[in-house]
N, C-alpha and C. Protein backbone atom coordinates (compact mmCIF):
# COMPACT_ATOMS: atom_id res chain seq x y z
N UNK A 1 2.10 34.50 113.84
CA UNK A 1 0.70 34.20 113.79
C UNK A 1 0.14 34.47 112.41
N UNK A 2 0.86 35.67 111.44
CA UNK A 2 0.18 35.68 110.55
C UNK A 2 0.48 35.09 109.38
N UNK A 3 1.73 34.20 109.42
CA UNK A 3 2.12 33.31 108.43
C UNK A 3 1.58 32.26 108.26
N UNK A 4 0.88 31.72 109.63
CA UNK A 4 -0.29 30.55 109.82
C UNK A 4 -1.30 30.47 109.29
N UNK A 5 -1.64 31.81 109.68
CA UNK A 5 -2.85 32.11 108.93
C UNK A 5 -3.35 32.84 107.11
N UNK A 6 -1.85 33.01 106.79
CA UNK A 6 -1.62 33.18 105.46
C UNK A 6 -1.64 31.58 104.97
N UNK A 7 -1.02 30.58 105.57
CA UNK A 7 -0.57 29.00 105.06
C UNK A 7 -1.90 28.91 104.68
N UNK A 8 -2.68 28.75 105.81
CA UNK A 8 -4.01 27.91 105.97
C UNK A 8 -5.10 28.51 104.82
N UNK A 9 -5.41 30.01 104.60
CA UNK A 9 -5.94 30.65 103.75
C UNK A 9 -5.34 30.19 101.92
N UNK A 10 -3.98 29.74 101.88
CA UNK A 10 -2.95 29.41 100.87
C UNK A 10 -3.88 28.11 100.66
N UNK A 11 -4.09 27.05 101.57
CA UNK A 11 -4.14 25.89 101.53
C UNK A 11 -5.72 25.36 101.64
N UNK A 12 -6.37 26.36 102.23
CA UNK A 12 -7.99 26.73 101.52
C UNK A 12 -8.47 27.22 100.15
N UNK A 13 -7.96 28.07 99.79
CA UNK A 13 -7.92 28.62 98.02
C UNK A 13 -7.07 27.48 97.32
N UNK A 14 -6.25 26.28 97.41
CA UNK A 14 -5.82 25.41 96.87
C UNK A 14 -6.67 24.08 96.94
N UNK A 15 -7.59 24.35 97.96
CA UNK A 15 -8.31 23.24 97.87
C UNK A 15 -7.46 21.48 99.03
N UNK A 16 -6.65 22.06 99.64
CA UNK A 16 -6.06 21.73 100.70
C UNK A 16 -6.58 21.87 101.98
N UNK A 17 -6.34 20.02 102.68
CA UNK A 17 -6.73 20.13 103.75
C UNK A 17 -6.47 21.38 104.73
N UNK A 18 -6.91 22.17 105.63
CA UNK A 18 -6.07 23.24 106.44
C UNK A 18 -4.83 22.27 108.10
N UNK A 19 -5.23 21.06 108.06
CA UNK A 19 -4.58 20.55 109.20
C UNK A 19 -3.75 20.00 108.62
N UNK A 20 -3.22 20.24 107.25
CA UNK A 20 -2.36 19.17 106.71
C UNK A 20 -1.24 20.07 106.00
N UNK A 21 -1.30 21.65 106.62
CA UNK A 21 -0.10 22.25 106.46
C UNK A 21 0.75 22.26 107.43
N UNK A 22 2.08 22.54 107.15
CA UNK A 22 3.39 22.21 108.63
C UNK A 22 3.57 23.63 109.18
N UNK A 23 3.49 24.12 110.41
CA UNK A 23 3.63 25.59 110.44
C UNK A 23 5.23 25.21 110.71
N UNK A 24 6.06 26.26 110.35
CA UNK A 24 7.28 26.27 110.63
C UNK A 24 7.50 25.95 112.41
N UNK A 25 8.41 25.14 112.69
CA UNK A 25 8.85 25.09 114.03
C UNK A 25 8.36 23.67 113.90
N UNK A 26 7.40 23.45 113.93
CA UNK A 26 6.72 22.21 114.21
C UNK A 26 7.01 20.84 113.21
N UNK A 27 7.31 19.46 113.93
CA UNK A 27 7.11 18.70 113.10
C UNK A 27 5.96 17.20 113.14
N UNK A 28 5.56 17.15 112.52
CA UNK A 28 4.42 15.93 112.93
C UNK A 28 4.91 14.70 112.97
N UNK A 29 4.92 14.14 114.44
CA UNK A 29 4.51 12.96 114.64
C UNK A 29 4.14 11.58 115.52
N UNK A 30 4.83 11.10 115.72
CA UNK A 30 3.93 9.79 116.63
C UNK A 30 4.24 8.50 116.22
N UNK A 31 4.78 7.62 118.15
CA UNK A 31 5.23 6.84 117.68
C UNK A 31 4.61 5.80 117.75
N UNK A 32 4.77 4.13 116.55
CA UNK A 32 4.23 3.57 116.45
C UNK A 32 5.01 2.42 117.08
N UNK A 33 4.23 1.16 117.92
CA UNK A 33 4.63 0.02 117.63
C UNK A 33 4.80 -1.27 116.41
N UNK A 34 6.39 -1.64 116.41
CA UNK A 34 7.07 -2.23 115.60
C UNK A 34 6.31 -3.90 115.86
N UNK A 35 5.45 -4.41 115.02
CA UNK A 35 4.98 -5.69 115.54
C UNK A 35 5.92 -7.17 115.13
N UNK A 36 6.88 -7.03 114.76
CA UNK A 36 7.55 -7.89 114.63
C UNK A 36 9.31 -8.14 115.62
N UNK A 37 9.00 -6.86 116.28
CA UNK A 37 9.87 -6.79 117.52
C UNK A 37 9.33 -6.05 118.43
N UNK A 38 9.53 -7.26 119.59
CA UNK A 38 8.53 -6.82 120.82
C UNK A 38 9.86 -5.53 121.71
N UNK A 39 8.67 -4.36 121.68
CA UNK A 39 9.56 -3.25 122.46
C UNK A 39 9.96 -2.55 121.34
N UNK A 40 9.98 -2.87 120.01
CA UNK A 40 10.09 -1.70 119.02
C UNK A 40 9.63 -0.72 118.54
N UNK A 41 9.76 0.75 118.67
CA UNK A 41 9.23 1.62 118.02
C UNK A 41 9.33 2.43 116.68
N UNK A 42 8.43 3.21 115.98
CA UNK A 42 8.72 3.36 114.53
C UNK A 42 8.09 4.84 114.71
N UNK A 43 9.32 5.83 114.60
CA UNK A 43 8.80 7.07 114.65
C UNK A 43 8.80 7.64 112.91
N UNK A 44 7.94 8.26 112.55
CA UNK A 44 8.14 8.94 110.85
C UNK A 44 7.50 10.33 111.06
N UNK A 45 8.45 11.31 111.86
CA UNK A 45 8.57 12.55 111.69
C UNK A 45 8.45 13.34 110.14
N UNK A 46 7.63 14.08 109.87
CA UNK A 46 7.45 15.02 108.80
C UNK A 46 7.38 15.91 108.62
N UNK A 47 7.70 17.05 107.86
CA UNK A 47 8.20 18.09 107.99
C UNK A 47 10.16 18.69 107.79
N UNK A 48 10.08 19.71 108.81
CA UNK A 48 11.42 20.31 108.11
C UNK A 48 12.26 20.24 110.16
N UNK A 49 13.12 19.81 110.01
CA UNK A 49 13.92 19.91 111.08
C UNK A 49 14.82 21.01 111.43
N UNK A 50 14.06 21.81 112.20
CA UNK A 50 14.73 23.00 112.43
C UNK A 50 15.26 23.40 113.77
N UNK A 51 15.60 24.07 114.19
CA UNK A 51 15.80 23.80 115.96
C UNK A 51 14.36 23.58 116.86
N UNK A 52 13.19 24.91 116.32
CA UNK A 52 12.18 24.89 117.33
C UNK A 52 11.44 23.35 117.31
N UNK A 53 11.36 22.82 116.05
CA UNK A 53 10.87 21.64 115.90
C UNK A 53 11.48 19.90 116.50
N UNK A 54 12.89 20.55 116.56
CA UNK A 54 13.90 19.45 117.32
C UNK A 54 13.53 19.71 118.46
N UNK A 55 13.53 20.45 119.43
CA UNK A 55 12.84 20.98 120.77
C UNK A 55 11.61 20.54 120.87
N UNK A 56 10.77 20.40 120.12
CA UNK A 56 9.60 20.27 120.61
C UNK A 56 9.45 18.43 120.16
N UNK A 57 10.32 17.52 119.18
CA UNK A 57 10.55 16.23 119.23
C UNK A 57 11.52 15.82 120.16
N UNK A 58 12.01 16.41 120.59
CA UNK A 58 13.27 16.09 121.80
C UNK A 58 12.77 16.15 123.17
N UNK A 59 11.38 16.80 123.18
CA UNK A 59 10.13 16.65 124.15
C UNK A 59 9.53 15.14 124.03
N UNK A 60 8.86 15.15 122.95
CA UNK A 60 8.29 14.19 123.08
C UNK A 60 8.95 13.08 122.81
N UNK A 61 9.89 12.68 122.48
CA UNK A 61 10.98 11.60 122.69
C UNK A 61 11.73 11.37 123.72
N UNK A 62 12.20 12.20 124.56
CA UNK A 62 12.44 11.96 125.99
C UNK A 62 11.10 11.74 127.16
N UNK A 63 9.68 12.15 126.99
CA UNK A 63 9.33 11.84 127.79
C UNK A 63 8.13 10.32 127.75
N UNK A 64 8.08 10.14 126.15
CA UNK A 64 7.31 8.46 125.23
C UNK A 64 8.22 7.42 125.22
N UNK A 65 9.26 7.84 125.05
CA UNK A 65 10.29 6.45 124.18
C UNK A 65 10.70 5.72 125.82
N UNK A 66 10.47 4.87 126.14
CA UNK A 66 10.83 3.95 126.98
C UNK A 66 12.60 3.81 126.97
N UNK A 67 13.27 3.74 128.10
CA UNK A 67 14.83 3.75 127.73
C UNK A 67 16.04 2.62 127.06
N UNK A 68 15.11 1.39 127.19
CA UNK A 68 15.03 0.36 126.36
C UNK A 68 14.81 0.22 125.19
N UNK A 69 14.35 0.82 124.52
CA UNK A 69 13.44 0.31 123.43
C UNK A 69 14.36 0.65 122.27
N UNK A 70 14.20 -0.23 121.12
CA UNK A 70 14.16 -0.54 119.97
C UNK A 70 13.55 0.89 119.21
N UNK A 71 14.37 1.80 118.52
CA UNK A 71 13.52 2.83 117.63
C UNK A 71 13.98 2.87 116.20
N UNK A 72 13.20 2.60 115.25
CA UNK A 72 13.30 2.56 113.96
C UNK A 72 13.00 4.91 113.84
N UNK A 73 13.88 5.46 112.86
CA UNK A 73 13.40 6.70 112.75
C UNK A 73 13.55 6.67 111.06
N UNK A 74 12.00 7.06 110.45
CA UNK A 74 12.01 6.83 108.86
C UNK A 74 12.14 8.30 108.86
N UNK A 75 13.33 8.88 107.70
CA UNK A 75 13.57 9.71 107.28
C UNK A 75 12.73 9.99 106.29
N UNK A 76 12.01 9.57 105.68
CA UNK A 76 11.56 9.66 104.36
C UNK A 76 10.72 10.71 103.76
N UNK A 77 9.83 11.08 104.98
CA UNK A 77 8.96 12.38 104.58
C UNK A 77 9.45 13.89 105.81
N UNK A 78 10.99 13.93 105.73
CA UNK A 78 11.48 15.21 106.41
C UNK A 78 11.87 15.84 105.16
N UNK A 79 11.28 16.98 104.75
CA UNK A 79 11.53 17.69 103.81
C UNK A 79 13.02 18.62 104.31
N UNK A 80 13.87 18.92 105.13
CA UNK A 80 15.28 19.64 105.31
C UNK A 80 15.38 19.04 106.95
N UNK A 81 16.77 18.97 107.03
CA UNK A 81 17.13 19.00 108.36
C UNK A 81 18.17 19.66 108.07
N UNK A 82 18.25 20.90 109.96
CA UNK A 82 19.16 21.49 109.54
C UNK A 82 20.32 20.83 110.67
N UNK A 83 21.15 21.34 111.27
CA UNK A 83 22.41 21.15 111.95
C UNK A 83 21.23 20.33 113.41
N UNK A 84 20.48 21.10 113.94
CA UNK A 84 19.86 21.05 114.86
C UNK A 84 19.06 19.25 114.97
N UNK A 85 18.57 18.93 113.90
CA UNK A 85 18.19 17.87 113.26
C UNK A 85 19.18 16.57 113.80
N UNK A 86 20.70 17.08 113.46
CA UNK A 86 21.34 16.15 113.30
C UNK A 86 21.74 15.73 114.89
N UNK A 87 22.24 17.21 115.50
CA UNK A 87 22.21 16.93 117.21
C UNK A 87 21.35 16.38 117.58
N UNK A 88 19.87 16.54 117.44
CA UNK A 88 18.64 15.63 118.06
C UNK A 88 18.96 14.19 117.86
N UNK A 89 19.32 13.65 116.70
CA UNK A 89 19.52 12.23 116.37
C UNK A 89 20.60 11.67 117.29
N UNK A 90 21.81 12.49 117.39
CA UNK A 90 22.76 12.35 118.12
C UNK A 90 22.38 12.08 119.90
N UNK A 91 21.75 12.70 120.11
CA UNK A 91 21.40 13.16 121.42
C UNK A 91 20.72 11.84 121.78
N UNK A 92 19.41 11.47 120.93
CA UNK A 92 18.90 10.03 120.75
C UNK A 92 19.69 8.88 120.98
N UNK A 93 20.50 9.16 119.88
CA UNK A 93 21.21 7.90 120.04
C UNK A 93 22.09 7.32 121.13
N UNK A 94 22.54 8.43 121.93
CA UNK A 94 23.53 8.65 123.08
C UNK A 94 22.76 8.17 123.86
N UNK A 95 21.28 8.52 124.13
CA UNK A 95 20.69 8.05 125.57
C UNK A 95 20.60 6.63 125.15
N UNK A 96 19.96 5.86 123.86
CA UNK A 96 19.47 4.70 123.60
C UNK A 96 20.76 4.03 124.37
N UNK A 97 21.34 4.42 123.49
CA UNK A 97 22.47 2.94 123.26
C UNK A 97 23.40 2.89 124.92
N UNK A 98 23.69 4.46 125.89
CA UNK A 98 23.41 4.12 126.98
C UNK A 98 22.86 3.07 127.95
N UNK A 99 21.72 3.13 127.52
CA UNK A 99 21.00 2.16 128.05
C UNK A 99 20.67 0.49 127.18
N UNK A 100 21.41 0.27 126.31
CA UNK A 100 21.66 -0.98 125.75
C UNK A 100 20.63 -0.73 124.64
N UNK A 101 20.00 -0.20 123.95
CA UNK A 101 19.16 0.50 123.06
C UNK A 101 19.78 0.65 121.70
N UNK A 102 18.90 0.63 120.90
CA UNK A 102 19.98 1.60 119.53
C UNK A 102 18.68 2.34 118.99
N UNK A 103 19.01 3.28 118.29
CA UNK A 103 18.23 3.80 117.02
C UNK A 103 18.77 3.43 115.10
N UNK A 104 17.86 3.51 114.69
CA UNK A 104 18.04 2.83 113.66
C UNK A 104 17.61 3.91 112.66
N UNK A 105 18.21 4.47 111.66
CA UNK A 105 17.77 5.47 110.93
C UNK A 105 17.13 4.75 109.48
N UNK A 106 16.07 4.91 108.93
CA UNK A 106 15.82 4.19 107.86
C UNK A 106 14.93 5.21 106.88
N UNK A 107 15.09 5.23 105.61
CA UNK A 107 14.58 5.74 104.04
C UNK A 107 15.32 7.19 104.02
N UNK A 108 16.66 6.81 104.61
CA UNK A 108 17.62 8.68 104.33
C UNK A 108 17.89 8.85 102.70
N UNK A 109 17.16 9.89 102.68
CA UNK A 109 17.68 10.62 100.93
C UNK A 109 19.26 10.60 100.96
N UNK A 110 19.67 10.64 99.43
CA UNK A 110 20.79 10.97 99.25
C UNK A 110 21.16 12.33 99.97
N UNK A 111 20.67 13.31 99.80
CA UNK A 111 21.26 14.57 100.21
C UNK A 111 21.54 14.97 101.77
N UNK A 112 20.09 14.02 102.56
CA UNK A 112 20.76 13.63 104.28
C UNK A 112 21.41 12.98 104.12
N UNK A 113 22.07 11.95 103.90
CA UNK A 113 23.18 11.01 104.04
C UNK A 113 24.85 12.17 103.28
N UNK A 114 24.65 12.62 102.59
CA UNK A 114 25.46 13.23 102.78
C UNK A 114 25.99 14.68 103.33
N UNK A 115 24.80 14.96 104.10
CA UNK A 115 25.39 15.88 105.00
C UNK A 115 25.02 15.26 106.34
N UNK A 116 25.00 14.15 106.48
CA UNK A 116 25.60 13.43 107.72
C UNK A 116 26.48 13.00 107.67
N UNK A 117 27.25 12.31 106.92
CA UNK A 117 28.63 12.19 106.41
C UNK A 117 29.46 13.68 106.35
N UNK A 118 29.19 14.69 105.91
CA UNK A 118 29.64 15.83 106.01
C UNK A 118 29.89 16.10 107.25
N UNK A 119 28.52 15.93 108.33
CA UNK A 119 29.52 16.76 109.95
C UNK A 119 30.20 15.59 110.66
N UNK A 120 30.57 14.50 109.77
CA UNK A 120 31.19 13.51 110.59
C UNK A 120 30.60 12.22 111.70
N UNK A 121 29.35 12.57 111.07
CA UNK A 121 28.25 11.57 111.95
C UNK A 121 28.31 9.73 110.88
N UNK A 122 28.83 9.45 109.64
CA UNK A 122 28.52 8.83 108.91
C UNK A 122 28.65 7.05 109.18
N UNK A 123 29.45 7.30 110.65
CA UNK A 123 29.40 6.15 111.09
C UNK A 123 28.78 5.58 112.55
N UNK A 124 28.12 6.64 113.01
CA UNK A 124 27.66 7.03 113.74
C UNK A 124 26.53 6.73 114.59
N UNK A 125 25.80 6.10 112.78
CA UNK A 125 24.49 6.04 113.34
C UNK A 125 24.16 4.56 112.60
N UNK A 126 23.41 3.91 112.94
CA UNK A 126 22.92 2.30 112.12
C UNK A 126 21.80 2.85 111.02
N UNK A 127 21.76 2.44 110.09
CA UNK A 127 20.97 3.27 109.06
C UNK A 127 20.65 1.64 108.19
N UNK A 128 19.27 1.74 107.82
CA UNK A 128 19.10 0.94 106.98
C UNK A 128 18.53 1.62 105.75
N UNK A 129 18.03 0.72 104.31
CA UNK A 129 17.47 1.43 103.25
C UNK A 129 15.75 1.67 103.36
N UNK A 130 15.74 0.60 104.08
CA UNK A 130 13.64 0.54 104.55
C UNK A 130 13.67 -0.08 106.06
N UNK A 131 12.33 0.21 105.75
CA UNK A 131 11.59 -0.76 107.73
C UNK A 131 11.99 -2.34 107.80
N UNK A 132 11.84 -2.91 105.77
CA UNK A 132 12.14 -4.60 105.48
C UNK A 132 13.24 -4.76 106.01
N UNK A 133 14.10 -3.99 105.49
CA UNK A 133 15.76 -4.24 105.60
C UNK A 133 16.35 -4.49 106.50
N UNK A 134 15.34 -3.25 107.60
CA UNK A 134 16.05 -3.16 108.90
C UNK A 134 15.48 -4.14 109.89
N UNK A 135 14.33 -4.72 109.75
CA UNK A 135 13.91 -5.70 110.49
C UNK A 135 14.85 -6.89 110.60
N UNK A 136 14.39 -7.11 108.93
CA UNK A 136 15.54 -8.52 108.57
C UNK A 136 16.99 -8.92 108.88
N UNK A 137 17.55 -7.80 109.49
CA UNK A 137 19.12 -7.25 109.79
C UNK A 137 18.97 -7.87 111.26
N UNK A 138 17.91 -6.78 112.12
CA UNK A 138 17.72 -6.96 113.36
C UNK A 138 17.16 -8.39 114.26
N UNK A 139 16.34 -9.01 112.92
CA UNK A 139 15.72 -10.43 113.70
C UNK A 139 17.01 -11.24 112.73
N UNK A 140 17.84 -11.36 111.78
CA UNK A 140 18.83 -12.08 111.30
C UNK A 140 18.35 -13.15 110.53
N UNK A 141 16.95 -12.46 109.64
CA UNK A 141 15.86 -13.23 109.33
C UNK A 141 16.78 -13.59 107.28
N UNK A 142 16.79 -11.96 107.07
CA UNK A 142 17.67 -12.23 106.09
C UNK A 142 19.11 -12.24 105.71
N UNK A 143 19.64 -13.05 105.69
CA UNK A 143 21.32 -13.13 105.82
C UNK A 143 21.42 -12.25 104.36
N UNK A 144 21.69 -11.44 103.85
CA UNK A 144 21.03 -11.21 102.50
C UNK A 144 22.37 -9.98 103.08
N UNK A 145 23.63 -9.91 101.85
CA UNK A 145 24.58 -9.26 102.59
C UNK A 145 25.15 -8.25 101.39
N UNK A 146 24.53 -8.31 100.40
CA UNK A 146 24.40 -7.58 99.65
C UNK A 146 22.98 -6.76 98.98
N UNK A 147 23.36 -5.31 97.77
CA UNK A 147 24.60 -5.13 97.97
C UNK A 147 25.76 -4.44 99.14
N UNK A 148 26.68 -5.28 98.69
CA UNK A 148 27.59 -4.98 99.77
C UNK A 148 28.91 -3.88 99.68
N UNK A 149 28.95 -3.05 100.67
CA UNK A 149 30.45 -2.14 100.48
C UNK A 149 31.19 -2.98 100.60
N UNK A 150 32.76 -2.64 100.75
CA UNK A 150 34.07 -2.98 101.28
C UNK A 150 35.00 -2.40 100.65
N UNK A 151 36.35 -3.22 100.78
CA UNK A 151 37.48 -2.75 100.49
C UNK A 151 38.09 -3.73 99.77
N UNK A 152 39.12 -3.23 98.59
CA UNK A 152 39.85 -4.09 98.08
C UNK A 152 41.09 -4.44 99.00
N UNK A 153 41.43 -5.63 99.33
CA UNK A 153 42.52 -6.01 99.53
C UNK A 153 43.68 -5.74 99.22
N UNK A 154 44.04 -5.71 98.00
CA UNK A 154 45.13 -5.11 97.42
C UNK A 154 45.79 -3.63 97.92
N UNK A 155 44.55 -2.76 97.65
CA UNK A 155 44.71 -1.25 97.38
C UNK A 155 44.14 -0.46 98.70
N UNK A 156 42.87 -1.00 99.24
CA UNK A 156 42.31 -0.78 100.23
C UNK A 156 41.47 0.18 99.63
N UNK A 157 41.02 0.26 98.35
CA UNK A 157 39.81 1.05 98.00
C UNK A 157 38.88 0.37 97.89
N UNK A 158 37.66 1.33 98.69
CA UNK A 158 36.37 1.01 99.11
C UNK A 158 35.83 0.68 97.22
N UNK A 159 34.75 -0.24 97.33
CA UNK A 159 33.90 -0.40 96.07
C UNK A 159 32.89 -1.44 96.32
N UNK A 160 31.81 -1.56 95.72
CA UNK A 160 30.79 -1.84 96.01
C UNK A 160 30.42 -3.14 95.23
N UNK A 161 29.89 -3.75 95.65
CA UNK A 161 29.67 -5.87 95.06
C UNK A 161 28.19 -5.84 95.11
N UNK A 162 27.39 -5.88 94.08
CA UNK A 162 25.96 -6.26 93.78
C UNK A 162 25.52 -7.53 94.08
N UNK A 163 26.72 -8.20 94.23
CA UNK A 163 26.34 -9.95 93.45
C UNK A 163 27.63 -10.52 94.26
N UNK A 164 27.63 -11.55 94.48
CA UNK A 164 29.05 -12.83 94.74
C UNK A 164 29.44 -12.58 93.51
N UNK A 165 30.23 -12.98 93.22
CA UNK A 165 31.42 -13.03 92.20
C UNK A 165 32.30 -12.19 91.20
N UNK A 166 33.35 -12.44 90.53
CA UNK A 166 34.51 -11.93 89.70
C UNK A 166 34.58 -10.53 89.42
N UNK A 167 35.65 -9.78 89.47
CA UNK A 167 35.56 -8.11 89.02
C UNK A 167 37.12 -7.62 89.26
N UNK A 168 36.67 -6.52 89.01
CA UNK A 168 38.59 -5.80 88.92
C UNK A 168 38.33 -4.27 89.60
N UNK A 169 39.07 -4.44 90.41
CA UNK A 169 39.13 -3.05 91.54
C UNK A 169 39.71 -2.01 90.25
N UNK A 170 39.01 -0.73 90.74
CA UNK A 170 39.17 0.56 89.55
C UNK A 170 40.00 1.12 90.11
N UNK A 171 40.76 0.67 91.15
CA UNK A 171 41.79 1.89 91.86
C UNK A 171 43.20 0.97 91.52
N UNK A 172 43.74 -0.40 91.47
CA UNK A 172 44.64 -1.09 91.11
C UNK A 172 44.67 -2.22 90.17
N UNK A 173 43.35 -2.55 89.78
CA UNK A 173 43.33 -3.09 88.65
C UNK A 173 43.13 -4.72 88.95
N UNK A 174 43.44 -4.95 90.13
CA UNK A 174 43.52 -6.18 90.99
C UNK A 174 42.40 -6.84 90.71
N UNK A 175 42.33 -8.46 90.09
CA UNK A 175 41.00 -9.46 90.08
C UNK A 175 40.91 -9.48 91.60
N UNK A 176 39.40 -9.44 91.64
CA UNK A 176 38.70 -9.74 93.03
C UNK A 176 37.90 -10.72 92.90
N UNK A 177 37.48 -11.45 93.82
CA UNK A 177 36.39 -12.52 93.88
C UNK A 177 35.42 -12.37 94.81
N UNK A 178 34.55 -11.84 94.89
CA UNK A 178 33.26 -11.77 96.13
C UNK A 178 32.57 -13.09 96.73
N UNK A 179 33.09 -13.36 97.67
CA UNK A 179 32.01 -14.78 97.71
C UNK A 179 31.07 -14.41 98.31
N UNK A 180 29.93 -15.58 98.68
CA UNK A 180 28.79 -15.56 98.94
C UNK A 180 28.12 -15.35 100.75
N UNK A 181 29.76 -15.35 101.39
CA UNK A 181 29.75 -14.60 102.67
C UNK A 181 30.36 -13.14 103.20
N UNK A 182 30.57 -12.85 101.55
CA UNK A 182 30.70 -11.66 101.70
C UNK A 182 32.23 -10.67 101.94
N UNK A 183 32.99 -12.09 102.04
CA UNK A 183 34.55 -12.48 102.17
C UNK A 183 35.00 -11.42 100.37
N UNK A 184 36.06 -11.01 100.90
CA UNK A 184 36.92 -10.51 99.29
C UNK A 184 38.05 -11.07 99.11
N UNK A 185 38.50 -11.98 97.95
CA UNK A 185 39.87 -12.44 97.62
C UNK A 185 40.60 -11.83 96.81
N UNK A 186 42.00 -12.03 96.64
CA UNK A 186 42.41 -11.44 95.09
C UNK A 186 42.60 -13.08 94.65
N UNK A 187 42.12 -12.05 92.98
CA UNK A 187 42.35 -13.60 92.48
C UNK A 187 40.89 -13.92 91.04
């Protein structure tokens, strides 16, 4: 109680709103409808993902989110997630896609993406770079397939294609050709 009231006093002498500090545990938010997919939702949780705060979104996501539905989750303004964070997403995703559903993770920092890749979640989850991206993916609005990962043929090392065309894998040296479906040749 008295760290709350230290924040809020912090955030009054700063000249800060007082409802616009995060008390620990808690994270803010609320979900929105996606208007370009009917049944989609767009949750943008903020704050720090900690267990008490996964508990108390693991509330309100099991008893709002329809078992159907379409959920976009923007990473973008979670300042830490810890282990607890990552089970919640997990847990999400298990009921969605259960029920023919997915979740869609979209604006993950470098440093979540790689400690989701770290506990082995990295394929785990559908992740786009924005809300555009992921729409355009989901309605198949933009065929737009770069840039693109893959693998070299040759060597089978992963490397990354900005553009269709010509280059040389850094792991065997092998000419590659990227075409414009996204196909890899040697050559």
């Amino acid at each position: 109680m008295a760290s709350r009231m230290l924040e809020r006093a912090r955030a009054a002498a700063t000249g800060l709103d007082a409802s616009s500090v995060r008390v620990p545990g808690q994270v803010s938010s609320s979900f929105i409808e996606v208007e370009e997919i009917e049944g989609a939702l767009l949750w943008r949780p903020a704050g720090r993902l900690d267990a008490a705060a996964c508990s108390q979104a693991a509330e309100l996501f099991f008893s709002e989110v329809p078992d159907d539905s379409l959920l976009f989750v923007d990473l973008s303004r979670i300042e830490d997630m810890e282990p607890a964070g990552l089970g919640l997403f997990a847990a999400m995703q298990k009921r969605q896609r259960s029920r023919g559903a997915d979740i869609v993770l979209i604006g993950i920092r470098p440093r979540q993406k790689r400690f989701i890749e770290a506990m082995g979640y990295g394929v785990f989850f559908t992740t786009a770079l924005d809300m555009r991206c992921a729409i355009e993916y989901i309605l198949g609005v933009g065929k737009d397939l770069f840039p693109l990962s893959t693998s070299c043929p040759a060597c089978q090392a992963r490397f990354g294609a900005a553009a269709p065309g010509r280059g040389r894998c850094r792991a065997c040296n092998a000419v590659l050709t990227v075409m414009e479906d996204g196909r890899v040749e040697l050559g």
